[in-house]
C-alpha atoms as a PDB file:
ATOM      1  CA  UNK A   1      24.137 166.523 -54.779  1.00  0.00           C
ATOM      2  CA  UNK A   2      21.741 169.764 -54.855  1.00  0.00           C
ATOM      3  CA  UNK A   3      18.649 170.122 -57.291  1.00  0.00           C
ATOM      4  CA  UNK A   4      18.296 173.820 -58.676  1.00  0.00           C
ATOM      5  CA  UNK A   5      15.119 174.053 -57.158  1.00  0.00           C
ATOM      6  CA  UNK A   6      16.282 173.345 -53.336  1.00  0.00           C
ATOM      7  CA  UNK A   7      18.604 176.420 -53.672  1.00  0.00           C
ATOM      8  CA  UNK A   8      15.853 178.701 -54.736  1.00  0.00           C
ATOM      9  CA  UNK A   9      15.626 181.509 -51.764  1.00  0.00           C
ATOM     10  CA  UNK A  10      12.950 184.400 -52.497  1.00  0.00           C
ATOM     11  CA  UNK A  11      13.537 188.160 -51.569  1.00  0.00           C
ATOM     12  CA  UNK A  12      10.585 190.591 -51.365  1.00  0.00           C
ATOM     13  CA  UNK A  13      10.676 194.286 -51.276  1.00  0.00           C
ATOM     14  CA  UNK A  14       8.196 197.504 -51.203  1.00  0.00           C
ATOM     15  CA  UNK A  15       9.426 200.403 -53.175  1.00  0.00           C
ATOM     16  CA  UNK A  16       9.735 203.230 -50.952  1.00  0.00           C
ATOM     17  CA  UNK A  17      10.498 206.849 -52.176  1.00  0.00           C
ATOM     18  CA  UNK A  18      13.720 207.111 -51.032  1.00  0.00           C
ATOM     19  CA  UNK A  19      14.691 203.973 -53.616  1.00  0.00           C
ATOM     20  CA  UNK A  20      12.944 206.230 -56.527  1.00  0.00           C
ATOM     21  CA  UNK A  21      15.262 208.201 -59.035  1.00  0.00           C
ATOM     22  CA  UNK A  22      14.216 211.705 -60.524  1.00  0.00           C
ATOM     23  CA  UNK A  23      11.460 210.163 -62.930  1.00  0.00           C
ATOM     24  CA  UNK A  24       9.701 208.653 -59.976  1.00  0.00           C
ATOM     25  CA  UNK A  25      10.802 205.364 -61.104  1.00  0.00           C
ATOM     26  CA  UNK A  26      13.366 202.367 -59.176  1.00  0.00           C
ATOM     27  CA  UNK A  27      16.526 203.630 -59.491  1.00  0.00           C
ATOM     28  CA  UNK A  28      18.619 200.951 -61.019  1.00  0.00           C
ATOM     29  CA  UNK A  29      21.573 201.002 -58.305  1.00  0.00           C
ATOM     30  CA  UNK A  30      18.929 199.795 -55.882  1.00  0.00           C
ATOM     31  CA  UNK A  31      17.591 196.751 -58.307  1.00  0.00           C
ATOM     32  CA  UNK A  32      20.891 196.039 -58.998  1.00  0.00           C
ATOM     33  CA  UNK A  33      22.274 196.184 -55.251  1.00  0.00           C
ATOM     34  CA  UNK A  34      19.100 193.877 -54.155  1.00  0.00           C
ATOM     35  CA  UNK A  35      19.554 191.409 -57.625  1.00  0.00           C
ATOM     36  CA  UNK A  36      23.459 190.423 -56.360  1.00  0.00           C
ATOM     37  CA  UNK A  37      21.953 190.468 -52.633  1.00  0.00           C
ATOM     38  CA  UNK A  38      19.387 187.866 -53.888  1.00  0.00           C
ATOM     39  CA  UNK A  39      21.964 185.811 -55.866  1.00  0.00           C
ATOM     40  CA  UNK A  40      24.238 186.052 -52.442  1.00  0.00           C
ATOM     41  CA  UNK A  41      22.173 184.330 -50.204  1.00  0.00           C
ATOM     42  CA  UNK A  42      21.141 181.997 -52.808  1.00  0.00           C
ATOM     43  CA  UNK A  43      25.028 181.137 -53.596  1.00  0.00           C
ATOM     44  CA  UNK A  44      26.350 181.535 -49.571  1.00  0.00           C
ATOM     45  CA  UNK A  45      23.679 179.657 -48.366  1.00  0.00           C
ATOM     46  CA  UNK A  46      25.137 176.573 -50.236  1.00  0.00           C
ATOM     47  CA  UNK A  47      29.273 177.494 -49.616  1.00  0.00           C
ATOM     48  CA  UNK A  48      28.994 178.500 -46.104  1.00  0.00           C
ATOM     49  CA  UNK A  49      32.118 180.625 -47.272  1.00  0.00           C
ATOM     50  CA  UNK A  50      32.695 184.459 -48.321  1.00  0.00           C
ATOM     51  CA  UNK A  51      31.757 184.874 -51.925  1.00  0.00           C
ATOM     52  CA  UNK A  52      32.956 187.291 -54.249  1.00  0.00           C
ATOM     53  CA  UNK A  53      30.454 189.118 -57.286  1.00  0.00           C
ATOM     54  CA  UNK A  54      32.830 188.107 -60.221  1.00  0.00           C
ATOM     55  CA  UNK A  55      30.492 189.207 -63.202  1.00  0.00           C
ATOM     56  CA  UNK A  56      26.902 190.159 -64.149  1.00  0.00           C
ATOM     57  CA  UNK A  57      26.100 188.998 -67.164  1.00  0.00           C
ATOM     58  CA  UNK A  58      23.592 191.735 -69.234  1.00  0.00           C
ATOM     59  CA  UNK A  59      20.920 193.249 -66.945  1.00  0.00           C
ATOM     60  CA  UNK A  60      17.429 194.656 -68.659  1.00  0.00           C
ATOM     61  CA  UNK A  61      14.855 197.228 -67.145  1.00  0.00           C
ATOM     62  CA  UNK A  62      11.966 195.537 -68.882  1.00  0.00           C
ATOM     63  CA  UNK A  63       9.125 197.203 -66.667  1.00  0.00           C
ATOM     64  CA  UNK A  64       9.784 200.516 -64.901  1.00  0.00           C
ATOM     65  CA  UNK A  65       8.844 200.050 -60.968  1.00  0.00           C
ATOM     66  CA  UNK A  66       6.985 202.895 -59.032  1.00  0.00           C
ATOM     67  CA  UNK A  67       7.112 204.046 -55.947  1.00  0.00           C
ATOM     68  CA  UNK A  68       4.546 201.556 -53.909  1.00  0.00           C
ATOM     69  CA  UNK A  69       5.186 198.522 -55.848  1.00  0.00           C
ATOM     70  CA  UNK A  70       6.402 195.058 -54.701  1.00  0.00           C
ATOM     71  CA  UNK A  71       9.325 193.899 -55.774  1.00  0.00           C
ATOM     72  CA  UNK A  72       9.919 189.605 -55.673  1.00  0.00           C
ATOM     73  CA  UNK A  73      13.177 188.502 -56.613  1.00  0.00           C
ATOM     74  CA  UNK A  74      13.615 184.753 -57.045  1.00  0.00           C
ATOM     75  CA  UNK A  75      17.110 183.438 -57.040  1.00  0.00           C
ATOM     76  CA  UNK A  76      18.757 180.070 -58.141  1.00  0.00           C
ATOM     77  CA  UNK A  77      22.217 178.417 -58.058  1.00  0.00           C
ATOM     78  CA  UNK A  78      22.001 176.470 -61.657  1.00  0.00           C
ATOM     79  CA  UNK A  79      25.961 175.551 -61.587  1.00  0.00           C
ATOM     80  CA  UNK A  80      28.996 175.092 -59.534  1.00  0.00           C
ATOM     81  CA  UNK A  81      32.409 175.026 -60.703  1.00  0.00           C
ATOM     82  CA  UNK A  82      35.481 174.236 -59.031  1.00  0.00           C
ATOM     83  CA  UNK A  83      35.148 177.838 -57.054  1.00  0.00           C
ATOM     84  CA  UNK A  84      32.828 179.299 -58.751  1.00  0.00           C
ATOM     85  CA  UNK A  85      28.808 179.602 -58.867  1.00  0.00           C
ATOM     86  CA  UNK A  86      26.542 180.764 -61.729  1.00  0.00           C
ATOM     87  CA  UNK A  87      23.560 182.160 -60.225  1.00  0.00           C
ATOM     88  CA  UNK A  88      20.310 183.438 -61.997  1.00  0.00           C
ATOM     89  CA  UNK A  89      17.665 185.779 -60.554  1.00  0.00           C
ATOM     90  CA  UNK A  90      14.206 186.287 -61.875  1.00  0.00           C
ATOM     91  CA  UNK A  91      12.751 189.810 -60.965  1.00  0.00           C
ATOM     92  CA  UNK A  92       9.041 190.677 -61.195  1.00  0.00           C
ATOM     93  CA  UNK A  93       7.085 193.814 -59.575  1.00  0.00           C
ATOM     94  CA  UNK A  94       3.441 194.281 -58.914  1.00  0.00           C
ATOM     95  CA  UNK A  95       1.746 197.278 -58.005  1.00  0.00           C
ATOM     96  CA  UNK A  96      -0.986 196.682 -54.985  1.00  0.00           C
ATOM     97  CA  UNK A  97      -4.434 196.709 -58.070  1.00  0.00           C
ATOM     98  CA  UNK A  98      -1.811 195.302 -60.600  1.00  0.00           C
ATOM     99  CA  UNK A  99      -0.688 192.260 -61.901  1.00  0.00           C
ATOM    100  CA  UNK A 100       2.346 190.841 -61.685  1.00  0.00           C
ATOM    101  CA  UNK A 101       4.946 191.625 -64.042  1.00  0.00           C
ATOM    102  CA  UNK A 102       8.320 190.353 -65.244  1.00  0.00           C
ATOM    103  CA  UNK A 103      10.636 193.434 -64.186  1.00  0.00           C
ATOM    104  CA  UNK A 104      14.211 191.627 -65.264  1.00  0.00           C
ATOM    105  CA  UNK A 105      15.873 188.533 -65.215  1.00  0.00           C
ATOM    106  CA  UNK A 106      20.019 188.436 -64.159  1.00  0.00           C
ATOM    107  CA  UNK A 107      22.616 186.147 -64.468  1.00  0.00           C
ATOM    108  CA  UNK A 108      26.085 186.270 -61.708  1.00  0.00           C
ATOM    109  CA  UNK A 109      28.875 184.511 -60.840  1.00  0.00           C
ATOM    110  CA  UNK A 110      30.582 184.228 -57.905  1.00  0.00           C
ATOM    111  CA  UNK A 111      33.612 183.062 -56.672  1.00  0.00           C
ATOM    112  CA  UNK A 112      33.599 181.190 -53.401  1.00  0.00           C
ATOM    113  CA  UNK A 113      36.854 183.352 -51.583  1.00  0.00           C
ATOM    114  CA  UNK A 114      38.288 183.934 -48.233  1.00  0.00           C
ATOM    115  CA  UNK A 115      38.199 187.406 -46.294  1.00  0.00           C
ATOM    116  CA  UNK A 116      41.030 188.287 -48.544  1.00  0.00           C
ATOM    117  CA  UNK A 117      40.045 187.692 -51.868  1.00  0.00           C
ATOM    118  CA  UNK A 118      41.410 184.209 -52.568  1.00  0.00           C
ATOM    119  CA  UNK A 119      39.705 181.719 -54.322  1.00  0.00           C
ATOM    120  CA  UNK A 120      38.784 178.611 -51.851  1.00  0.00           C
ATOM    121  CA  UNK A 121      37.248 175.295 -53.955  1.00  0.00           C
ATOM    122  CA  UNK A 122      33.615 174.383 -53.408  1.00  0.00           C
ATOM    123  CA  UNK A 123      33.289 170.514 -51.911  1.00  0.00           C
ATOM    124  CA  UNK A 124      29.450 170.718 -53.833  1.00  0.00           C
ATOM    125  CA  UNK A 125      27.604 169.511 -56.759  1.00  0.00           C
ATOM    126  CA  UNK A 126      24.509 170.425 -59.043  1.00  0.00           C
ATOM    127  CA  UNK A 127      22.371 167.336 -60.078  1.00  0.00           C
ATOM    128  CA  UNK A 128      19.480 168.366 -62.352  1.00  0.00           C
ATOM    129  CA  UNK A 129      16.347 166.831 -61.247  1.00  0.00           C
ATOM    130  CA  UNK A 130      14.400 166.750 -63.950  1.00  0.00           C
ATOM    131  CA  UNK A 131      14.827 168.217 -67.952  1.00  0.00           C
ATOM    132  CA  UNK A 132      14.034 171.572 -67.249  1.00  0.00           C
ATOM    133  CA  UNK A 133      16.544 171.801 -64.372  1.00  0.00           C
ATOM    134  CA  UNK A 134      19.127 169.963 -66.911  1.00  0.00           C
ATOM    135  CA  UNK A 135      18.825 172.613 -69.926  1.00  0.00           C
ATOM    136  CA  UNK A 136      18.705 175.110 -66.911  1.00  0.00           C
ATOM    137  CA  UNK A 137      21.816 173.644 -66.096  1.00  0.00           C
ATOM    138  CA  UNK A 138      23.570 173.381 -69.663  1.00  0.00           C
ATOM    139  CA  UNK A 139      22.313 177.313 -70.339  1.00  0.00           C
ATOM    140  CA  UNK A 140      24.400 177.779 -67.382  1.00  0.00           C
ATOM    141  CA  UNK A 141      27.419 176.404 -67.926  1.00  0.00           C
ATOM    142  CA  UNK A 142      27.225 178.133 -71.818  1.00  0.00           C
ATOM    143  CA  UNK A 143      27.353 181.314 -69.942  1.00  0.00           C
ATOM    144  CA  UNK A 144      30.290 180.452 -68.022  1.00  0.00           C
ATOM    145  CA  UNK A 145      32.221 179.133 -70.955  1.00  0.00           C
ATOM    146  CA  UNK A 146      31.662 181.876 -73.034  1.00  0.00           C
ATOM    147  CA  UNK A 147      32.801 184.307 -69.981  1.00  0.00           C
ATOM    148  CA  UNK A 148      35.996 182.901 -70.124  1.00  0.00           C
ATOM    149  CA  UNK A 149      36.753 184.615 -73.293  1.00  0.00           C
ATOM    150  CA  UNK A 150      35.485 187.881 -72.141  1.00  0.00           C
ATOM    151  CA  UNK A 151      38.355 187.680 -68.830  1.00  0.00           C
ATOM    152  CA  UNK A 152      41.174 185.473 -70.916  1.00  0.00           C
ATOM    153  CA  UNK A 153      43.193 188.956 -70.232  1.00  0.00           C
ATOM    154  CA  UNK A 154      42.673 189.561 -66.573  1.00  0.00           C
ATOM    155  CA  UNK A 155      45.865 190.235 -65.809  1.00  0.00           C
ATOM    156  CA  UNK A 156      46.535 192.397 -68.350  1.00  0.00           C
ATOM    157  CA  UNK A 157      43.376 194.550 -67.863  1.00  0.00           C
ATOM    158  CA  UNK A 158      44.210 194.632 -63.961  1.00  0.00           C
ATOM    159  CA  UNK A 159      47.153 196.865 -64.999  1.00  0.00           C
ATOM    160  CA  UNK A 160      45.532 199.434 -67.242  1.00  0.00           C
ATOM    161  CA  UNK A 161      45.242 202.010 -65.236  1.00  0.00           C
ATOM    162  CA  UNK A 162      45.188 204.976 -68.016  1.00  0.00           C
ATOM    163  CA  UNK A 163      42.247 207.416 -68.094  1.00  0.00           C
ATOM    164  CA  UNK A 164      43.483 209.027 -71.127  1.00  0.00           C
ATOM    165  CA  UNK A 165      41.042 210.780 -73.756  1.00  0.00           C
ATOM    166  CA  UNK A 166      37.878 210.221 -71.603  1.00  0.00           C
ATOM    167  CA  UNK A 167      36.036 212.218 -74.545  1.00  0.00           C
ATOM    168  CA  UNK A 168      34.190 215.786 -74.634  1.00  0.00           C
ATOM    169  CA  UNK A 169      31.765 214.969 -71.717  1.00  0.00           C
ATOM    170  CA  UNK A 170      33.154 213.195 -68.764  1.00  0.00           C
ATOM    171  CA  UNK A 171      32.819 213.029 -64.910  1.00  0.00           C
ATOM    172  CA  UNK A 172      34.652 211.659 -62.460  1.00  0.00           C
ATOM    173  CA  UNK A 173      33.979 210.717 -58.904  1.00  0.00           C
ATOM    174  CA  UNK A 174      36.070 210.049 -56.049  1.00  0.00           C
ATOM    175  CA  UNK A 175      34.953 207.767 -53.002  1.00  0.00           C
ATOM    176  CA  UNK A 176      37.157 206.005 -50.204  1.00  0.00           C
ATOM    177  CA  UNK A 177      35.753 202.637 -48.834  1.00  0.00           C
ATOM    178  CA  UNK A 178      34.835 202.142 -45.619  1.00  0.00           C
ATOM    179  CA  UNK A 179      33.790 199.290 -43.293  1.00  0.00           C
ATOM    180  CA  UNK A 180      30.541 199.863 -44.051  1.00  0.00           C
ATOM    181  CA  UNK A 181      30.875 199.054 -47.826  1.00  0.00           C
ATOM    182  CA  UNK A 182      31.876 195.430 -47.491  1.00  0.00           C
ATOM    183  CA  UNK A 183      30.297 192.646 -46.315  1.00  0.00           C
ATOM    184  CA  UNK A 184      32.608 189.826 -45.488  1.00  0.00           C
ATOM    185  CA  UNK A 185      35.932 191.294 -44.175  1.00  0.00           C
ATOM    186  CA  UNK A 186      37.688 194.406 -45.606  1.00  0.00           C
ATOM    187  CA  UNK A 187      36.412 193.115 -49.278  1.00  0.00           C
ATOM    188  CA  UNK A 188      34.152 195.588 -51.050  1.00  0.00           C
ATOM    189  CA  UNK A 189      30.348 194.758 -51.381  1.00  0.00           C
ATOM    190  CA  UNK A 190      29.322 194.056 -55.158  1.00  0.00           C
ATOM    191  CA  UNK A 191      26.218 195.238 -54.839  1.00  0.00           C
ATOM    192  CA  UNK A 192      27.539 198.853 -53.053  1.00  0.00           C
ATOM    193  CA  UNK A 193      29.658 199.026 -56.215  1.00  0.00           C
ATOM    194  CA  UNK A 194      26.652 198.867 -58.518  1.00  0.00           C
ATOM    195  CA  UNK A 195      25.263 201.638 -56.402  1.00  0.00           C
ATOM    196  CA  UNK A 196      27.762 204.189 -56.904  1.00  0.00           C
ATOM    197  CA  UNK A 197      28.259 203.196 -60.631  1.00  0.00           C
ATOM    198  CA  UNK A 198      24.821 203.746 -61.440  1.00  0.00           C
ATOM    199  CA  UNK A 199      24.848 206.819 -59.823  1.00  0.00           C
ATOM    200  CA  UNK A 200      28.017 208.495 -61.748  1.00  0.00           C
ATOM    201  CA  UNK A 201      26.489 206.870 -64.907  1.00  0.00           C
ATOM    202  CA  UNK A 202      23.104 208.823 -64.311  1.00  0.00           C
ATOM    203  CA  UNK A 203      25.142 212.276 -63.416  1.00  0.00           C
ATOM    204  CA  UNK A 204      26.609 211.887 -66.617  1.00  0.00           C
ATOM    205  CA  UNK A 205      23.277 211.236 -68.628  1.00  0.00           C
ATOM    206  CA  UNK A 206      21.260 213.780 -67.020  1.00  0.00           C
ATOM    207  CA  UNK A 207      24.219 216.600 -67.208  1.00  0.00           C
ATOM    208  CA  UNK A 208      24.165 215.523 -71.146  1.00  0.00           C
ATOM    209  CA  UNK A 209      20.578 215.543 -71.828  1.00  0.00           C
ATOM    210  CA  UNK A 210      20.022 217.902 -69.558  1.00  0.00           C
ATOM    211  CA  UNK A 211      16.832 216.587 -68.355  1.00  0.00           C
ATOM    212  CA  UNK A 212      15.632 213.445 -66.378  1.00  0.00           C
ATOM    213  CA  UNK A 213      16.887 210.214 -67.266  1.00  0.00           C
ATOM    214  CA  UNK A 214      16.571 206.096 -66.631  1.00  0.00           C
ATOM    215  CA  UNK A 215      18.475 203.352 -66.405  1.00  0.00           C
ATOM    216  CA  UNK A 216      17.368 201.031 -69.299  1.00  0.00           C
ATOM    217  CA  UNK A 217      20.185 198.340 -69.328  1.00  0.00           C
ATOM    218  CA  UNK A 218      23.894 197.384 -68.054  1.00  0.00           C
ATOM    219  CA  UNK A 219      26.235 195.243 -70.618  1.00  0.00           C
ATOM    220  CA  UNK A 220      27.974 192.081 -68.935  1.00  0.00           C
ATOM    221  CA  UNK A 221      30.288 193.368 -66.125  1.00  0.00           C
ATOM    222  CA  UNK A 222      33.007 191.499 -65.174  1.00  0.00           C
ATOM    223  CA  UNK A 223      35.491 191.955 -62.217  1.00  0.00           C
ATOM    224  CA  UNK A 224      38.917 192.161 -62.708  1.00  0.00           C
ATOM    225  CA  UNK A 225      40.266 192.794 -59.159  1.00  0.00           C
ATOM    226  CA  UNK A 226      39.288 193.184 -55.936  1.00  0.00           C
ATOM    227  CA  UNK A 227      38.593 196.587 -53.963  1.00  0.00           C
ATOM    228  CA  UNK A 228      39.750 196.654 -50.370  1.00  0.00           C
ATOM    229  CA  UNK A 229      38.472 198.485 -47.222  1.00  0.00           C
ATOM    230  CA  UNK A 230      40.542 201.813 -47.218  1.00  0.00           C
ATOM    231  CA  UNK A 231      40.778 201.954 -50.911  1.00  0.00           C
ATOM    232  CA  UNK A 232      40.604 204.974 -52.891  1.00  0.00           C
ATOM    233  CA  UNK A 233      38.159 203.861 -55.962  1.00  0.00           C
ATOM    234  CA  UNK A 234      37.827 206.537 -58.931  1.00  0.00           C
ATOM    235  CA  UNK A 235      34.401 206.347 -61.163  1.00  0.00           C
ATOM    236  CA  UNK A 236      35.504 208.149 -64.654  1.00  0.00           C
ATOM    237  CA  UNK A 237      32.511 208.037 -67.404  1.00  0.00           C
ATOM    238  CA  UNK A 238      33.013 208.889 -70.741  1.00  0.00           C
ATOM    239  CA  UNK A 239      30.003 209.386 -73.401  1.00  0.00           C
ATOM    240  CA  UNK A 240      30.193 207.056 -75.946  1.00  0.00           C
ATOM    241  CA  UNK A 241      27.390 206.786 -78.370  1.00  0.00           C
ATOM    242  CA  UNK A 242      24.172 208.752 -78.568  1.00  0.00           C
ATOM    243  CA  UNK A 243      20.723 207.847 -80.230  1.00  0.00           C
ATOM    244  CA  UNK A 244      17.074 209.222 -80.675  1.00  0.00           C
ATOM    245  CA  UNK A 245      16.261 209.065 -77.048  1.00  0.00           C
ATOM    246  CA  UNK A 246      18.979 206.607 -75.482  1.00  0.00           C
ATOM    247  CA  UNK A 247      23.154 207.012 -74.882  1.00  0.00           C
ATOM    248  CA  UNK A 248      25.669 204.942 -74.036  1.00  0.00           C
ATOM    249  CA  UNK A 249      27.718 205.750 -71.116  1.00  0.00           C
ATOM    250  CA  UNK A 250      30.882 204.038 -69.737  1.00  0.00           C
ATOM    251  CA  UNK A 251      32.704 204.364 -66.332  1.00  0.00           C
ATOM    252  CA  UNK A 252      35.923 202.847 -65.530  1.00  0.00           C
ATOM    253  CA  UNK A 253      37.007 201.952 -61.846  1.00  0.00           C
ATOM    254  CA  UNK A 254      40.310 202.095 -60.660  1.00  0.00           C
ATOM    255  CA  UNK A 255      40.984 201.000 -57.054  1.00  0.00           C
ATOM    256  CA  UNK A 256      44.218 202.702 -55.423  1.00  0.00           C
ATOM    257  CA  UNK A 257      45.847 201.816 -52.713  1.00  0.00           C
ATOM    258  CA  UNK A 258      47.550 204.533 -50.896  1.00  0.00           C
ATOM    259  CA  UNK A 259      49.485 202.898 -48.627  1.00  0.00           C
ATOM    260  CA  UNK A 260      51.310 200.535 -51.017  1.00  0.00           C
ATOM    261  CA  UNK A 261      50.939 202.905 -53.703  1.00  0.00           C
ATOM    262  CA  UNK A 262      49.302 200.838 -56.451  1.00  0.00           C
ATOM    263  CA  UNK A 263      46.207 201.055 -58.345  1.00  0.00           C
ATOM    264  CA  UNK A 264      44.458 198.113 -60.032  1.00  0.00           C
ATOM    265  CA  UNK A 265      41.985 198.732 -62.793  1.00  0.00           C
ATOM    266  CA  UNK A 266      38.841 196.826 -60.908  1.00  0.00           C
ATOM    267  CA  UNK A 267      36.087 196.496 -64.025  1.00  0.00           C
ATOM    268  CA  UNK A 268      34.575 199.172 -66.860  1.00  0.00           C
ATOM    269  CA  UNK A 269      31.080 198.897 -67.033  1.00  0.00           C
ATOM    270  CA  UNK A 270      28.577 200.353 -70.357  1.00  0.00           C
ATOM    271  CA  UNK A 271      24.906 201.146 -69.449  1.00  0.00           C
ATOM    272  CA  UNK A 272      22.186 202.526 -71.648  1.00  0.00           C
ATOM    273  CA  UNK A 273      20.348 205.485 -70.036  1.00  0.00           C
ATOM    274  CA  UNK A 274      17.283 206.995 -72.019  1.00  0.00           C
ATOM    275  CA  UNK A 275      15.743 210.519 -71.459  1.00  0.00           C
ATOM    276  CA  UNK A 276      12.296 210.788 -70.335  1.00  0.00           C
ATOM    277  CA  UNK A 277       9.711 213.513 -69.624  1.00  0.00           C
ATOM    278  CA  UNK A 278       7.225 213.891 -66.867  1.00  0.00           C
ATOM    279  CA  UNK A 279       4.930 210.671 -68.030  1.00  0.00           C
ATOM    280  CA  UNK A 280       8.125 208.757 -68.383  1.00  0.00           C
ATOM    281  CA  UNK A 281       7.974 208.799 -71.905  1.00  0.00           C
ATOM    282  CA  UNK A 282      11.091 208.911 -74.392  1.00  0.00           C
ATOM    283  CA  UNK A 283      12.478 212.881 -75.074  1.00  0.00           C
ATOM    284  CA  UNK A 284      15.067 213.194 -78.219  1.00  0.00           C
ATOM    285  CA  UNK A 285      18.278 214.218 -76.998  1.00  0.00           C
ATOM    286  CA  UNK A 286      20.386 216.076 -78.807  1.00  0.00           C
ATOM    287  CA  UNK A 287      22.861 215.074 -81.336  1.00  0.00           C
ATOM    288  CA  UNK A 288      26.585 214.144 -80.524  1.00  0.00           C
ATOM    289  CA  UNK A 289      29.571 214.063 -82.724  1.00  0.00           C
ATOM    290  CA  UNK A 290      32.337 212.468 -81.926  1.00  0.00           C
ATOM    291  CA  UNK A 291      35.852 214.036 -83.064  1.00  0.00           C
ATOM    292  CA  UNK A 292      39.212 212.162 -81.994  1.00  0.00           C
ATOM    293  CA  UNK A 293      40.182 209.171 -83.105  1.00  0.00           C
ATOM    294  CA  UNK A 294      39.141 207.924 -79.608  1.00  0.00           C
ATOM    295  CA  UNK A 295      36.012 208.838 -79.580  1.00  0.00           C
ATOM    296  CA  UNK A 296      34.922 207.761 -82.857  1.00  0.00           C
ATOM    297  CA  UNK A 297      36.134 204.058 -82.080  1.00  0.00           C
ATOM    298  CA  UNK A 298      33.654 204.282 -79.167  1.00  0.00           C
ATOM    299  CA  UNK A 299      31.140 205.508 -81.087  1.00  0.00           C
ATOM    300  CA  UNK A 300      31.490 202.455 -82.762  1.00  0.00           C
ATOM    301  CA  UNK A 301      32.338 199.911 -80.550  1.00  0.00           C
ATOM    302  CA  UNK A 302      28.894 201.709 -78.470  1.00  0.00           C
ATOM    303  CA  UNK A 303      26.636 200.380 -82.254  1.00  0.00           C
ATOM    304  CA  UNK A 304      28.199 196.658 -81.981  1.00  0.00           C
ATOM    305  CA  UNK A 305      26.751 196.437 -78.115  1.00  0.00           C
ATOM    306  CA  UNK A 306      23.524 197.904 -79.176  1.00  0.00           C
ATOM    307  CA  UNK A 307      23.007 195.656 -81.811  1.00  0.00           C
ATOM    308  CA  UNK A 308      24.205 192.481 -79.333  1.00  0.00           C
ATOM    309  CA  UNK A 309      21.946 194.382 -76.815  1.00  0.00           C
ATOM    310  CA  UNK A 310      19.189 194.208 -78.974  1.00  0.00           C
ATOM    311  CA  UNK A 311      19.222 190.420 -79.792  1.00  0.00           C
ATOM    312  CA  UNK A 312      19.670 189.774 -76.098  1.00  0.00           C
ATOM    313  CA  UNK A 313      16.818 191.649 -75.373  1.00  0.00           C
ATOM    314  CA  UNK A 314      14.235 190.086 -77.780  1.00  0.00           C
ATOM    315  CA  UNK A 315      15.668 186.397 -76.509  1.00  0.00           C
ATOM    316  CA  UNK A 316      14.255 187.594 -72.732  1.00  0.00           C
ATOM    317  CA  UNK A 317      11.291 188.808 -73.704  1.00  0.00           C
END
């Protein structure tokens, strides 16, 4: 059996301008991309198998990062299921005359798989070695419990496929995947996802408010299917909720597959993007009203995740 702490693999990296976003700040895609990187090589390093990102659980920009800073990411497997691992990563950043600060903290699962997506078992354990490690271990398992609710429809989620109604402001984007977006195989990267999500996501919130934007947080993202090397994989936002100084955005991803002529929906992600100024400080937008039937149900649906966003922010801090 494995402690918690023995799988514990550290990731460092300095913030260079090309990772900054408009503000000046990290750009989320990249904290994301290196967050599921981190919880990889934590996870792969045990399975000495392909893994899979199957969810990340909600993700919070507690600290804005600059351009110059460092970057630690500390990863840990804290449970293994029959082909599954729940991973957590703790993120801090630390300017070169600053202290260090606690940036985020993320919580993933992956799914031990072959080259083609299938689920292979794990032959390995967890065994807590002390308390800590065992309520560390317990938290864990909570999470993955109360996932299974969240994906009890997989299969019928794979197969909705409609983009109908997408709302007043909308964008789409349209990327094919190459061998360079996947890591093990012809299986898309997780973390290259994040990328391009984050970037429709912050098209759509800077077209809105028209103005600079950041990334503040990303509601638990699970995936529903796999995306393939030679895929066609559509990005469609939709605007769903609007505040003082914050919106909520969605995108859902549909991966097609041209030569078999299917299309599987692959996840729908919400994110919370706030409009800043120069100083990075928080500009009111202006207001939104929603006016089909559609809309207004996401207008509402968008107040039940800020209030659950709310409560799982104060727990982390």
């Amino acid at each position: 059996m494995t402690s918690i702490q023995s799988t514990t693999i550290e990731m460092l990296h300095h913030v260079f301008p090309q990772h900054a976003n408009p503000a000046g700040s990290l750009y989320g895609g990249w904290m994301m991309n290196w967050i599921v990187t981190a919880g990889n090589l934590a996870a792969s390093h045990l399975t000495k198998k392909p893994l899979l990102l199957a969810s990340l659980e909600d993700l919070f920009f507690i600290q804005p990062v600059r351009i110059g800073d460092v970057v630690t990411i500390r990863s840990m497997v804290e449970y293994i299921g029959r082909t599954s691992l729940e991973v957590e990563a703790i993120v801090f950043c630390k300017s070169l005359n600053g202290e260090e600060k606690l940036c985020t903290r993320a919580r993933m699962c992956f799914v031990s798989a072959d080259t083609q997506g299938n689920p292979l078992p794990i032959e390995l354990g967890i065994e807590p070695a002390d308390e800590q490690e065992k309520r560390m271990y317990w938290y864990a398992k909570s999470i993955r419990d109360a996932r299974f609710s969240r994906i009890a429809q997989r299969e019928q989620r794979v197969l909705d496929t409609h983009l109908d109604d997408m709302g007043q402001l909308n964008v789409r984007m349209y990327r094919l995947v190459f061998p360079e977006d996947a890591l093990y195989g012809n299986l898309m990267y997780g973390g290259k996802l994040l990328l391009m999500l984050d970037e429709i996501i912050s098209i759509m919130a800077m077209k809105f408010a028209e103005g600079t934007t950041v990334t503040a947080s990303l509601d638990a993202l699970d995936f529903y299917h796999p995306i393939y090397v030679g895929n066609i994989i559509t990005l469609a936002t939709s605007l769903n909720y609007v505040g003082k100084s914050s919106m909520d955005i969605g995108v859902k991803v549909l991966a097609e597959d041209p030569a078999n002529n299917t299309v599987r929906h692959t996840c729908t992600a919400f994110s919370t993007c706030v409009r800043v100024d120069k100083s990075g400080k928080p500009v009111k937008l202006a207001p939104f009203i929603p006016t089909t039937e559609t809309e207004k149900k996401r207008w509402s649906d968008a107040e039940q995740r800020k209030q659950h966003r709310m409560k799982r922010l104060r727990e982390l801090q």
